[in-house]
N, C-alpha and C. Protein backbone atom coordinates (compact mmCIF):
# COMPACT_ATOMS: atom_id res chain seq x y z
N UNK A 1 152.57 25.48 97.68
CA UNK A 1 153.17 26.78 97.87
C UNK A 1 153.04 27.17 99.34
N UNK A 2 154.15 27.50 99.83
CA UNK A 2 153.87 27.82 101.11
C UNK A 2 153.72 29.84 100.96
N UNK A 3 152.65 30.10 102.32
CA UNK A 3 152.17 31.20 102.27
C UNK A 3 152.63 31.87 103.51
N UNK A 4 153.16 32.61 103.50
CA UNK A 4 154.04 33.43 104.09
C UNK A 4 153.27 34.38 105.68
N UNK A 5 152.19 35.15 105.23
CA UNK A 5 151.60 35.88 105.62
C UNK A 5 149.78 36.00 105.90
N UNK A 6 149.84 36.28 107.10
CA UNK A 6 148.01 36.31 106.85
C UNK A 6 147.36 36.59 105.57
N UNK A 7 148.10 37.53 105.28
CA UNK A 7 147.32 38.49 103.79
C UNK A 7 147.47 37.41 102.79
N UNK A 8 148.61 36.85 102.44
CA UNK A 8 148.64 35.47 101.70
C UNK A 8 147.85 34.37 101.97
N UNK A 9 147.46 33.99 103.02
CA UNK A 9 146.48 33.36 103.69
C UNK A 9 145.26 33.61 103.00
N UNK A 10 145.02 34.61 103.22
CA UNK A 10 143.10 35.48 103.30
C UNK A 10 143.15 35.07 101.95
N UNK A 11 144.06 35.88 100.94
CA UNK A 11 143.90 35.87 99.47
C UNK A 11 143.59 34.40 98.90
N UNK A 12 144.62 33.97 99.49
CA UNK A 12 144.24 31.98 98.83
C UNK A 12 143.19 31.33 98.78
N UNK A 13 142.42 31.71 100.24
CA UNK A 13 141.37 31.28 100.28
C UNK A 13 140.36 31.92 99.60
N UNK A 14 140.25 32.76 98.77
CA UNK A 14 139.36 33.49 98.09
C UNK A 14 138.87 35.12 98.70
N UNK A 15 139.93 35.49 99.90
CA UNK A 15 139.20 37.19 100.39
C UNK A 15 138.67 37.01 101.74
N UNK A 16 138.78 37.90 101.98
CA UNK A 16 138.12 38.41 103.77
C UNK A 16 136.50 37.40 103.49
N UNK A 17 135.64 37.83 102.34
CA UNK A 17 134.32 36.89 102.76
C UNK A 17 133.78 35.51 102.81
N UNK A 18 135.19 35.20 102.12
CA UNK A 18 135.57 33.73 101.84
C UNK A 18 136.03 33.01 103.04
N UNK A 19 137.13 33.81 103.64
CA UNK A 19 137.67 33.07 104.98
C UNK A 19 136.14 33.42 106.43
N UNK A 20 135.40 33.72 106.22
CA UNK A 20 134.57 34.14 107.18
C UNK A 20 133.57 33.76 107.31
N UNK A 21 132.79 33.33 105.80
CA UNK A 21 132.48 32.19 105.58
C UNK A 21 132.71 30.59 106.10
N UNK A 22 133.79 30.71 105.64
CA UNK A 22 134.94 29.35 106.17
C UNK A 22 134.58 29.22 107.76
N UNK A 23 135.14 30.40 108.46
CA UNK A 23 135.41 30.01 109.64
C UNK A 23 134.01 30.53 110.54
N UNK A 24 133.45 31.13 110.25
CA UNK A 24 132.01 31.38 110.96
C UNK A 24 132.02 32.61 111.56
N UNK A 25 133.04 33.30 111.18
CA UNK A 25 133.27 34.75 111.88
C UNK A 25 133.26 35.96 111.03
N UNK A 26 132.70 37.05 111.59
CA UNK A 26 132.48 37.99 110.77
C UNK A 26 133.10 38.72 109.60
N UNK A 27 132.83 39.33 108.72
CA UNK A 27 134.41 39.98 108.00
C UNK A 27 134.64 40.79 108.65
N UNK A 28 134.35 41.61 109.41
CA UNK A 28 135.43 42.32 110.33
C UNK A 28 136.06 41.90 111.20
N UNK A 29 135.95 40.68 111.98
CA UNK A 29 136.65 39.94 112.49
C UNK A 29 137.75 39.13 111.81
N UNK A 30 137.57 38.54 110.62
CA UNK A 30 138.85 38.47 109.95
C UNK A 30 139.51 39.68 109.14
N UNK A 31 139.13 40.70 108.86
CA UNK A 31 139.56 41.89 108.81
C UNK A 31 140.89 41.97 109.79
N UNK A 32 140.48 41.89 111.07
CA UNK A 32 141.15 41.87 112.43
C UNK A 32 142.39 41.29 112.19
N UNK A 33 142.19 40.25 111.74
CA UNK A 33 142.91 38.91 111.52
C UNK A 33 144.00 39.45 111.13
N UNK A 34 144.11 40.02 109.63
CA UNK A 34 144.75 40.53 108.55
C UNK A 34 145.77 41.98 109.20
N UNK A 35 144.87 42.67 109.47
CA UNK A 35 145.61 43.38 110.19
C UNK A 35 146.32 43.13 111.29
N UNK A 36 146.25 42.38 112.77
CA UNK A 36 146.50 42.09 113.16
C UNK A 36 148.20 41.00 113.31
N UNK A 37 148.34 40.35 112.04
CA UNK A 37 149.01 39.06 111.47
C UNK A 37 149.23 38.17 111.72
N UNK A 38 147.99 37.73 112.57
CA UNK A 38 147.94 36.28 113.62
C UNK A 38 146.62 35.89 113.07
N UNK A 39 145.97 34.63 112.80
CA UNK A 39 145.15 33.69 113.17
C UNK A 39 144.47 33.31 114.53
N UNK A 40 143.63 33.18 115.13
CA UNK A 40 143.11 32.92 116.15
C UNK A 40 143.89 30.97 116.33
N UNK A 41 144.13 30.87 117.25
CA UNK A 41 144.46 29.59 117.41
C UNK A 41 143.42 28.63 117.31
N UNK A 42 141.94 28.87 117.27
CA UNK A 42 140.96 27.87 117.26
C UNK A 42 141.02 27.73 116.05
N UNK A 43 141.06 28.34 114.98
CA UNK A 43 141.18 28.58 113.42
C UNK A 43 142.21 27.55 112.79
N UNK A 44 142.97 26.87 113.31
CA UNK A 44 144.15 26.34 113.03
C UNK A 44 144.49 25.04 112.07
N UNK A 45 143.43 24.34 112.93
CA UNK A 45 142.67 23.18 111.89
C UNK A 45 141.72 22.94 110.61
N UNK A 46 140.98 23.92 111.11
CA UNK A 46 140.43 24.14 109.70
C UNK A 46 141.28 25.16 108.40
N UNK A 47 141.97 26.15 108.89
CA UNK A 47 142.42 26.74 107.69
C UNK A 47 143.87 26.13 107.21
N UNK A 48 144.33 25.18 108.13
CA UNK A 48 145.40 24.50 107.54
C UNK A 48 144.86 22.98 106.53
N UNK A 49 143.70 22.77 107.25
CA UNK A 49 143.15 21.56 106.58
C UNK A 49 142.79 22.43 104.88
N UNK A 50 141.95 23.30 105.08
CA UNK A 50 141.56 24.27 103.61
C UNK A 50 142.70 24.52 102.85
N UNK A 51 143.78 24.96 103.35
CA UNK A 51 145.17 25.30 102.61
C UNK A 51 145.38 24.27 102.00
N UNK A 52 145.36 23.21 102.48
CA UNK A 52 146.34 21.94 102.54
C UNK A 52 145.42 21.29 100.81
N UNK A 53 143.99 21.64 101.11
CA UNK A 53 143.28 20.85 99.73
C UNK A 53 143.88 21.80 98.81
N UNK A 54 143.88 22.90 98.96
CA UNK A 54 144.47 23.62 97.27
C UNK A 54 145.80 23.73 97.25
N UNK A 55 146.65 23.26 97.83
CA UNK A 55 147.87 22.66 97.29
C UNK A 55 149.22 23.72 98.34
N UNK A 56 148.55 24.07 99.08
CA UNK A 56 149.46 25.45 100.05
C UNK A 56 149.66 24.94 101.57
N UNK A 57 150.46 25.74 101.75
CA UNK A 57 150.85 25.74 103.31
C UNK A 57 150.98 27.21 103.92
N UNK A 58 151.13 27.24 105.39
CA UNK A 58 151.80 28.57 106.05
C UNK A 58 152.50 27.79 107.31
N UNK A 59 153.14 28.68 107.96
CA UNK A 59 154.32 28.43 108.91
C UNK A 59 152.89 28.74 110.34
N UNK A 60 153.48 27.49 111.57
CA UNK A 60 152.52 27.70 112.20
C UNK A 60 152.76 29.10 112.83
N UNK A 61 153.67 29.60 113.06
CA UNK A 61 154.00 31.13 113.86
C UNK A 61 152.84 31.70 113.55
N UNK A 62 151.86 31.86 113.03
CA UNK A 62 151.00 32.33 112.10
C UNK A 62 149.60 32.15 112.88
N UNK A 63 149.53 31.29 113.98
CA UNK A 63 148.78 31.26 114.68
C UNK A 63 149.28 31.29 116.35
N UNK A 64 149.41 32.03 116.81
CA UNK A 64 149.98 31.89 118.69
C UNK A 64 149.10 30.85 119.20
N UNK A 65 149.79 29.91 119.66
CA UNK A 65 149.12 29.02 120.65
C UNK A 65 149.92 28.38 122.01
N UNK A 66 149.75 28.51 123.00
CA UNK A 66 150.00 28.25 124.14
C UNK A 66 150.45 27.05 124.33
N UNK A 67 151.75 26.91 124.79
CA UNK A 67 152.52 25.42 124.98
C UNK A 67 152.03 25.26 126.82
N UNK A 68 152.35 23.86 127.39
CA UNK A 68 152.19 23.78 128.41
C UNK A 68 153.57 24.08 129.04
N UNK A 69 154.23 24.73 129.94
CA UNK A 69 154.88 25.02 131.17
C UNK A 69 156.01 24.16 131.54
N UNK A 70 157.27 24.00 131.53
CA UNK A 70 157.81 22.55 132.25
C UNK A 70 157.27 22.96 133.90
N UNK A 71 156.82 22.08 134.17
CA UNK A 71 156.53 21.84 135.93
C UNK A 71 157.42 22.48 136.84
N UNK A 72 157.43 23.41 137.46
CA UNK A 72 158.89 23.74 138.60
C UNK A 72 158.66 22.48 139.96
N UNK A 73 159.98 22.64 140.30
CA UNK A 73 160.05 21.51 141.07
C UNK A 73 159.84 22.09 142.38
């Protein structure tokens, strides 16, 4: 199932104390998260790897992460 939204996110994984748990960060920091509707980009691997065992996905937009630049000449 793909998951649409942080809040779809949080919930899958079992709740704000579940993902915080998971990721080593406070529940008000994933609180943040939720409200916010971004993922921290360090988060990326592990909660896609976690999604991925119970049978889900999300779209990466879902986390901002920084591409490199084309070079100016």
């Amino acid at each position: 199932m793909i998951l649409r939204t942080t809040d779809d996110v949080i919930n899958a994984l079992g709740g704000i104390a579940a993902l915080a748990r998971l990721t080593g960060v406070s529940n008000p920091g994933v609180y943040n998260w939720r409200a916010g509707r971004q993922f921290p980009a360090d988060t990326y691997l592990l909660i896609k790897a976690e999604l991925k065992a119970l049978g889900h996905d999300a779209p990466d937009h879902l986390w901002p992460m920084r591409t490199k630049k084309a070079a100016r000449r």
